[in-house]
Protein backbone atom coordinates (compact mmCIF):
# COMPACT_ATOMS: atom_id res chain seq x y z
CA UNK A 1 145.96 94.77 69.19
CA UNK A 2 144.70 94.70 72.94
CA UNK A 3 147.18 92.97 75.21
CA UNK A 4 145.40 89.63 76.44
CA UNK A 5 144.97 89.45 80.27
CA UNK A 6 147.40 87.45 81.92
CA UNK A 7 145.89 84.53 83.91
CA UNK A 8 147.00 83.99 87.84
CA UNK A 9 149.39 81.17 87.74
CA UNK A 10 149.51 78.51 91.21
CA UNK A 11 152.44 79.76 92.73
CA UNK A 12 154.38 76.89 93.31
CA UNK A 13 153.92 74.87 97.42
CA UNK A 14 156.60 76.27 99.31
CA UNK A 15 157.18 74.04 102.36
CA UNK A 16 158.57 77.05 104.09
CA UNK A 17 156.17 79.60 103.51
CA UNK A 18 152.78 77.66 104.59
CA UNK A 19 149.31 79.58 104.48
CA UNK A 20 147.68 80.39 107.21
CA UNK A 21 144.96 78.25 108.73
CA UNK A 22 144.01 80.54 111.52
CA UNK A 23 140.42 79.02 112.74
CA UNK A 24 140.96 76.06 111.36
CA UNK A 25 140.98 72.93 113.89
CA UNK A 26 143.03 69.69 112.74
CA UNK A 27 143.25 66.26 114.96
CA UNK A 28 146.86 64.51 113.98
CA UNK A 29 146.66 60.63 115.19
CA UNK A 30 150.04 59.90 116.38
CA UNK A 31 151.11 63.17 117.06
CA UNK A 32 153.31 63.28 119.84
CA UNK A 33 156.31 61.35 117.93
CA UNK A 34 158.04 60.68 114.54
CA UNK A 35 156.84 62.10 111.74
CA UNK A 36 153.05 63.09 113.38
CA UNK A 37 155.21 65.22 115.18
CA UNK A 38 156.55 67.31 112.76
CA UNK A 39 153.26 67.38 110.88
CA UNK A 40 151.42 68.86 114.65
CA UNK A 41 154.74 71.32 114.50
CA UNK A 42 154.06 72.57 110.91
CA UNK A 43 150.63 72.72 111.13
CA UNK A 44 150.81 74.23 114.83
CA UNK A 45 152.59 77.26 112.54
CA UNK A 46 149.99 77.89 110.28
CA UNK A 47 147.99 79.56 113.14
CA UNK A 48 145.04 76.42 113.33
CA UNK A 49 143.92 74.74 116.43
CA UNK A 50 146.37 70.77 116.35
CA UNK A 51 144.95 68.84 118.52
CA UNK A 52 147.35 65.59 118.92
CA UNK A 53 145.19 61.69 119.17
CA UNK A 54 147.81 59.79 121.18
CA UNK A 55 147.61 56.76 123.78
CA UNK A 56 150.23 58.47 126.24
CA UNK A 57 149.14 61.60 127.84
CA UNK A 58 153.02 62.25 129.43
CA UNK A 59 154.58 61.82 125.78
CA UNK A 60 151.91 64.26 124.43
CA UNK A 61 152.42 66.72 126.94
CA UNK A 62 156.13 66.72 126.20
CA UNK A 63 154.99 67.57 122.33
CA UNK A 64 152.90 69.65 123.07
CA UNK A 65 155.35 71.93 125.03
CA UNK A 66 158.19 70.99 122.24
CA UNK A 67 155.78 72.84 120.20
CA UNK A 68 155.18 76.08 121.68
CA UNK A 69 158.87 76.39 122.57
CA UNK A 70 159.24 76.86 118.53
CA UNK A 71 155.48 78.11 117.73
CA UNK A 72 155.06 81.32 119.69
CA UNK A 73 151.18 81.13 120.26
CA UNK A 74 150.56 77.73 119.19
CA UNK A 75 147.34 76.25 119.83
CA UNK A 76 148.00 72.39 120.79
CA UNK A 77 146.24 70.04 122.70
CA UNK A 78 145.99 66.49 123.55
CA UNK A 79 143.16 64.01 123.47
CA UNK A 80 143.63 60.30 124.43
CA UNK A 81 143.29 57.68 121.20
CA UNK A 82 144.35 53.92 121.23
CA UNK A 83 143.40 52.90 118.10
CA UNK A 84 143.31 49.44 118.88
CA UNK A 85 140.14 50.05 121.28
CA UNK A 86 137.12 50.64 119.99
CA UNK A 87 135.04 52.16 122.84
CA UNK A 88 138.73 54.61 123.12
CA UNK A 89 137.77 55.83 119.32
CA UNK A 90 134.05 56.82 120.83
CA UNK A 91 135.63 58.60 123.71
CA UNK A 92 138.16 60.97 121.70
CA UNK A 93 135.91 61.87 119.83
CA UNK A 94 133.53 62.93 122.08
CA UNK A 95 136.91 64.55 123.76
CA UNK A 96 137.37 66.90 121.23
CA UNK A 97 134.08 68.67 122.14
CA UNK A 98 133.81 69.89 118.84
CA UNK A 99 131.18 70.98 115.77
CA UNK A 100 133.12 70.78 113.43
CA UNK A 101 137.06 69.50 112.23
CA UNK A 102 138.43 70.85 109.29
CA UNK A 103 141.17 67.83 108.58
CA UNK A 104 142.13 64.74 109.96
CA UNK A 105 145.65 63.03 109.66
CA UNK A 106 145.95 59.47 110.01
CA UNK A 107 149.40 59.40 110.95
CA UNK A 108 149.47 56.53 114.21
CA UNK A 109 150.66 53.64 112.84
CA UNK A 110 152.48 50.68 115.17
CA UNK A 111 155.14 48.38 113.87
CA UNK A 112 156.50 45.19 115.39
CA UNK A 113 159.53 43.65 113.95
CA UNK A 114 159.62 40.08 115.69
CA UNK A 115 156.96 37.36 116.22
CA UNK A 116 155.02 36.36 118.19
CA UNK A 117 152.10 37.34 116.26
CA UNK A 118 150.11 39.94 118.69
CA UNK A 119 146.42 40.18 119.01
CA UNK A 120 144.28 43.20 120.56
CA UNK A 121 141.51 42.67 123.05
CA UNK A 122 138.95 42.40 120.07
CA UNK A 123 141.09 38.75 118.34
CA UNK A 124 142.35 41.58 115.85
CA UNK A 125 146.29 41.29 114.65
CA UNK A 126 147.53 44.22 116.59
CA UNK A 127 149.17 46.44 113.37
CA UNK A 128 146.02 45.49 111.04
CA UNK A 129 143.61 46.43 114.03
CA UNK A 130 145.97 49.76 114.42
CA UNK A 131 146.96 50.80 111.39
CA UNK A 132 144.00 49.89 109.28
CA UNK A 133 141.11 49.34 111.18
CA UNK A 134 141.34 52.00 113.93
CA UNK A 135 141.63 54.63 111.20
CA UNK A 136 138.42 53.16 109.20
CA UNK A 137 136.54 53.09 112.53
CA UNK A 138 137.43 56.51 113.56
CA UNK A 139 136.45 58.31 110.33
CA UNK A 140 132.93 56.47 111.01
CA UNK A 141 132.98 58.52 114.24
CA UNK A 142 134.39 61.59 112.80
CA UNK A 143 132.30 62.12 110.08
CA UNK A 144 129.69 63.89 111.30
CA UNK A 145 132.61 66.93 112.34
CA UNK A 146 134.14 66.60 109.08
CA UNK A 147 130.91 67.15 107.48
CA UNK A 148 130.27 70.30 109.22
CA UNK A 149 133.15 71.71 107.88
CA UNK A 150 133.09 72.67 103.61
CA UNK A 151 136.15 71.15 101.85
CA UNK A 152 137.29 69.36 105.25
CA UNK A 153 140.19 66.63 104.44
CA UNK A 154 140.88 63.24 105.53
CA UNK A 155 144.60 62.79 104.75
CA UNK A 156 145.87 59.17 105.28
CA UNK A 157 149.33 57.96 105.65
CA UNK A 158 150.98 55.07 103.87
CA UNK A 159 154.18 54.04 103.23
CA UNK A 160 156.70 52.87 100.65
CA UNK A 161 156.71 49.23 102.60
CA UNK A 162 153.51 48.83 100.62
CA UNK A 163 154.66 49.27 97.24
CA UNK A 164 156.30 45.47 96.66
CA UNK A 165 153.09 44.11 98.58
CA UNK A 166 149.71 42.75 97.93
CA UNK A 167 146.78 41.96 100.25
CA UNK A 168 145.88 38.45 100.89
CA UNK A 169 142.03 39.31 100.84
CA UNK A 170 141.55 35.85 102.68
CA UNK A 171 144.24 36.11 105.31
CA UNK A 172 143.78 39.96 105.97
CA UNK A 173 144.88 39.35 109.61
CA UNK A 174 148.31 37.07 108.71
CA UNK A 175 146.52 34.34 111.42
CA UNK A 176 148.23 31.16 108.98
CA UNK A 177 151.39 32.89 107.83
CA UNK A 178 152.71 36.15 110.27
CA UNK A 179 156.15 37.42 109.09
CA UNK A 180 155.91 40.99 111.04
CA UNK A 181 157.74 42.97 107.90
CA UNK A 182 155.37 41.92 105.62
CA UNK A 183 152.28 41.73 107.81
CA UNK A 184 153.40 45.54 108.60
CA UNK A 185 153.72 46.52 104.81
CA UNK A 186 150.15 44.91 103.91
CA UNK A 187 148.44 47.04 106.94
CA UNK A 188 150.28 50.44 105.48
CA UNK A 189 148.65 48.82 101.67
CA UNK A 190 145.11 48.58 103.09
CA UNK A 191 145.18 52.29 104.82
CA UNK A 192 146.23 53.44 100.89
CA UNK A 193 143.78 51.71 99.32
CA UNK A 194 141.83 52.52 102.03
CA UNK A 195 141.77 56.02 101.27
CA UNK A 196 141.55 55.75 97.73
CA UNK A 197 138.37 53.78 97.68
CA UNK A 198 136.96 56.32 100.73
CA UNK A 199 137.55 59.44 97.55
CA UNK A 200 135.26 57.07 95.28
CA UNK A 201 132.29 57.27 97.89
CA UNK A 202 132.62 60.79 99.27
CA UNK A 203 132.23 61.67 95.50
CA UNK A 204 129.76 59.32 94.94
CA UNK A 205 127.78 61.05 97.77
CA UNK A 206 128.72 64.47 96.58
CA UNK A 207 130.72 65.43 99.89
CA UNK A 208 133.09 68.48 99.80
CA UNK A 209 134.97 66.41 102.28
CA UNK A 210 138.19 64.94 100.28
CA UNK A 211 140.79 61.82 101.25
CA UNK A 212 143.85 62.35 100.05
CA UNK A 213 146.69 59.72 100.44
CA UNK A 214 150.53 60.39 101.00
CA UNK A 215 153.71 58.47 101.66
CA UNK A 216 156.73 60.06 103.75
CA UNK A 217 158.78 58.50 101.53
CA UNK A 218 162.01 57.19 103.47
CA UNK A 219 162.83 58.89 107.30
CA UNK A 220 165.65 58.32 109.79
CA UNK A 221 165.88 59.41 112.97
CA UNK A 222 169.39 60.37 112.74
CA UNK A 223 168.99 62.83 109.91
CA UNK A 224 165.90 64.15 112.46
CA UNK A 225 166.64 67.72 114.22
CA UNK A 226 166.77 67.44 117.72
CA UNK A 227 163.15 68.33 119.36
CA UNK A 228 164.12 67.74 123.24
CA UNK A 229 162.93 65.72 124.65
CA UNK A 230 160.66 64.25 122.00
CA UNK A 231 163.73 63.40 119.86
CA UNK A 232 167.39 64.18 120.24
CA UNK A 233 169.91 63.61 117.96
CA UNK A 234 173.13 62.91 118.71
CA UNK A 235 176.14 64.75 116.90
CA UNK A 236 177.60 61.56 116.30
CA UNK A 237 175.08 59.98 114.80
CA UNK A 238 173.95 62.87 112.44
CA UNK A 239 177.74 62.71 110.92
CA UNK A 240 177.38 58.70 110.97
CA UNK A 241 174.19 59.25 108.64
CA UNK A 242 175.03 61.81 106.41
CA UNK A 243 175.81 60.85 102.97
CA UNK A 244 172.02 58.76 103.28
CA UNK A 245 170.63 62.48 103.30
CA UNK A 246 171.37 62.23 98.94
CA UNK A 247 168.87 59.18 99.70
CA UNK A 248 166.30 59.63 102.45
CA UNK A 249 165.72 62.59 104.76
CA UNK A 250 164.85 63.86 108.66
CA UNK A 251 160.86 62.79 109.35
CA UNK A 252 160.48 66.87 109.56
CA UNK A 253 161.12 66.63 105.98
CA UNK A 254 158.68 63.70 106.03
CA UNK A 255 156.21 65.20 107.17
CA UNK A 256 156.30 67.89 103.79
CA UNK A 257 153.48 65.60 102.11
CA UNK A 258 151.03 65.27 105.21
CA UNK A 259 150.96 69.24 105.75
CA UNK A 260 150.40 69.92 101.68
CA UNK A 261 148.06 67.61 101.60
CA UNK A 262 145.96 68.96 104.44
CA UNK A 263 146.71 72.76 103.77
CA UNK A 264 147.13 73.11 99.55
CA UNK A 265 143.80 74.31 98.20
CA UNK A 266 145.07 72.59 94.81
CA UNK A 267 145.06 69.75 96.14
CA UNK A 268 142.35 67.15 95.23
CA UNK A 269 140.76 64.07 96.58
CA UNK A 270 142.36 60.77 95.24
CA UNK A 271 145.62 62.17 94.31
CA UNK A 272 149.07 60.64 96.17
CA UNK A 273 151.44 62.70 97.68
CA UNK A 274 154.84 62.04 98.28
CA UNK A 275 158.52 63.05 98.51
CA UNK A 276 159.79 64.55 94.72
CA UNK A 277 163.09 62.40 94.33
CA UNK A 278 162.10 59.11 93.44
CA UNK A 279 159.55 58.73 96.30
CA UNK A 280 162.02 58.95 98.61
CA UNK A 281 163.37 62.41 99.74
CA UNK A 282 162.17 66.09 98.47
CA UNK A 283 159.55 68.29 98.26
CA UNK A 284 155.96 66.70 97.92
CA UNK A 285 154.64 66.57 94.89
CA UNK A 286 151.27 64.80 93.26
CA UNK A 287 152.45 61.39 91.70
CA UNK A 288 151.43 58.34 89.82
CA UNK A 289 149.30 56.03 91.66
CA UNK A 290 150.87 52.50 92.13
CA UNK A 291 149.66 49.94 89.79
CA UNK A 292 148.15 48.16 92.56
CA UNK A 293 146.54 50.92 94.34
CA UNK A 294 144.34 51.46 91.43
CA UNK A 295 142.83 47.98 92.18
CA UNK A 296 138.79 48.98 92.88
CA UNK A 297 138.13 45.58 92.98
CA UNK A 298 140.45 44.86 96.01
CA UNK A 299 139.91 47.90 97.31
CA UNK A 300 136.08 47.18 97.34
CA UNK A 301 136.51 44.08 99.35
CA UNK A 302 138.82 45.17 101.66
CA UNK A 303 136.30 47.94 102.90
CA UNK A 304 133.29 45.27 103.10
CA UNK A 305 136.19 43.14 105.29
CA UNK A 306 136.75 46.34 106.90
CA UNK A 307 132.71 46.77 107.75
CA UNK A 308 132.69 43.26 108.61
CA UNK A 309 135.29 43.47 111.60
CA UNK A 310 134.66 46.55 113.00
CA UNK A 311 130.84 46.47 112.45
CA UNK A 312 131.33 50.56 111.65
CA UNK A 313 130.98 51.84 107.54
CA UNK A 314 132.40 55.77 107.21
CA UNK A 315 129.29 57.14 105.36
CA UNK A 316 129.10 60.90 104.56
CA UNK A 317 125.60 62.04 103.18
């Protein structure tokens, strides 16, 4: 009998052995620090164009030289984003003097731990207006770039804060109850579902552009290599820390699910990515949706909220 042809398998993603992106240009909010960092340094490896969104111009240029001390060659640059303004959202991306971006990774994300509650220039809680809003306004602007570009990706980070919590659709900005934690973990839930309900209209419209969500999972600093002088771990404080490595992991290794999803041609929109041992440390794989996150309804109303507020709607036709 003839020998049946044997069908190409998917190798499996090897985190250490990424594919080159050569020509490829991706904009990482965020990424001068933490785990936007190590997703510019990963990326930065691949051979693409990372061009790092990031408020401070002195902390970006001390990335940005981090970098190419470990990426001979690496093609990094900075353009300034605060995404709590909205006229700085216009400006960056006119900034990246671009025709076309192949992926964006909303990585920037602000946390505040204490009250006072915090407002931005526009009356907007300052983590909502950051986290959330920012990130819905600036795929408005960027969607024209990510258009241009077949199979571009829109990669959004959330976070395992947001797995216990649920939007209050009628106190979106925490103005008659702020508890920071909380307030925190429901911004990180509306980027998710967020990006979940962005999938359902870029396939509505037929777009080759996908939005794929991930979670880092859980990251210390102290399990962090040193990247002087972005980040520098102490000796003492990586031996104080290590038995949470059979736990959590470094935010290099946090960053595993944010470079898959923007590089792995397997990957899909809609899908979550995240860390392979019980969400919290590992290799990134595709897993189960949240319960909650699956809530169109919600999701539906937070994006007309979303509209509302910034007076922007991401639209890709």
């Amino acid at each position: 009998m003839p020998s049946t042809p044997s069908v190409p398998l998917t190798p499996p993603w090897d985190v250490h052995r990424l594919p080159s992106a050569a020509g490829k240009t991706f904009l990482v909010t965020g990424g001068n620090a933490g785990i936007g960092y190590f997703v510019a340094e990963q990326l930065a490896g691949t051979g693409a164009t990372v061009v790092l969104g990031s408020r401070d111009r002195a902390r970006a240029e001390a990335a940005i030289a981090s970098i190419g001390a470990r990426v001979p060659g690496a093609a990094v640059r900075h353009v300034p984003l605060d995404l709590a303004d909205p006229a700085s959202l216009r400006a960056c991306v006119d900034a990246l003097g671009l025709d076309r971006l192949d992926a964006v990774v909303h990585n920037a994300g602000v946390a505040l731990d204490h009250p006072p509650r915090r407002d931005t220039a526009d009356g907007h809680e300052l983590m909502f207006a950051t986290n959330h809003l920012g990130h819905f306004a600036l795929t408005h602007h960027l969607a024209p770039l990510l258009m241009a570009a077949p199979g571009s990706r829109i990669v959004t980070t959330g976070s395992f804060a947001a797995k216990s919590e649920r939007l209050d659709l009628d106190d979106l900005q925490s103005r008659h109850d702020y508890r920071p934690k909380r307030a925190y973990a429901r911004s990180k839930l509306a980027q998710m579902l967020f990006a979940l309900e962005l999938d359902r209209r870029l396939r509505a419209a037929d777009s080759t552009t996908l939005s794929v969500l991930v979670h880092p999972g859980g990251a210390l600093d102290s399990l962090t290599p040193s990247r002087p002088p972005v980040h520098v771990r102490t000796p003492g404080a990586r031996l104080s820390r290590l038995p949470l490595r059979l736990v959590v992991q470094g935010k290099d290794a946090a960053a595993w699910p944010a470079v898959r999803a923007v590089l792995d041609p397997a990957v899909r929109g809609g899908v979550m990515l995240g860390p392979r041992a019980f969400g919290l440390r590992g290799t990134p794989r595709i897993e189960p949706l949240w319960e909650h996150l699956a809530d169109t309804a919600t999701a539906a109303r937070l994006w007309a909220a979303s509209r509302d507020l910034t007076r922007l709607e991401p639209a890709f036709r």
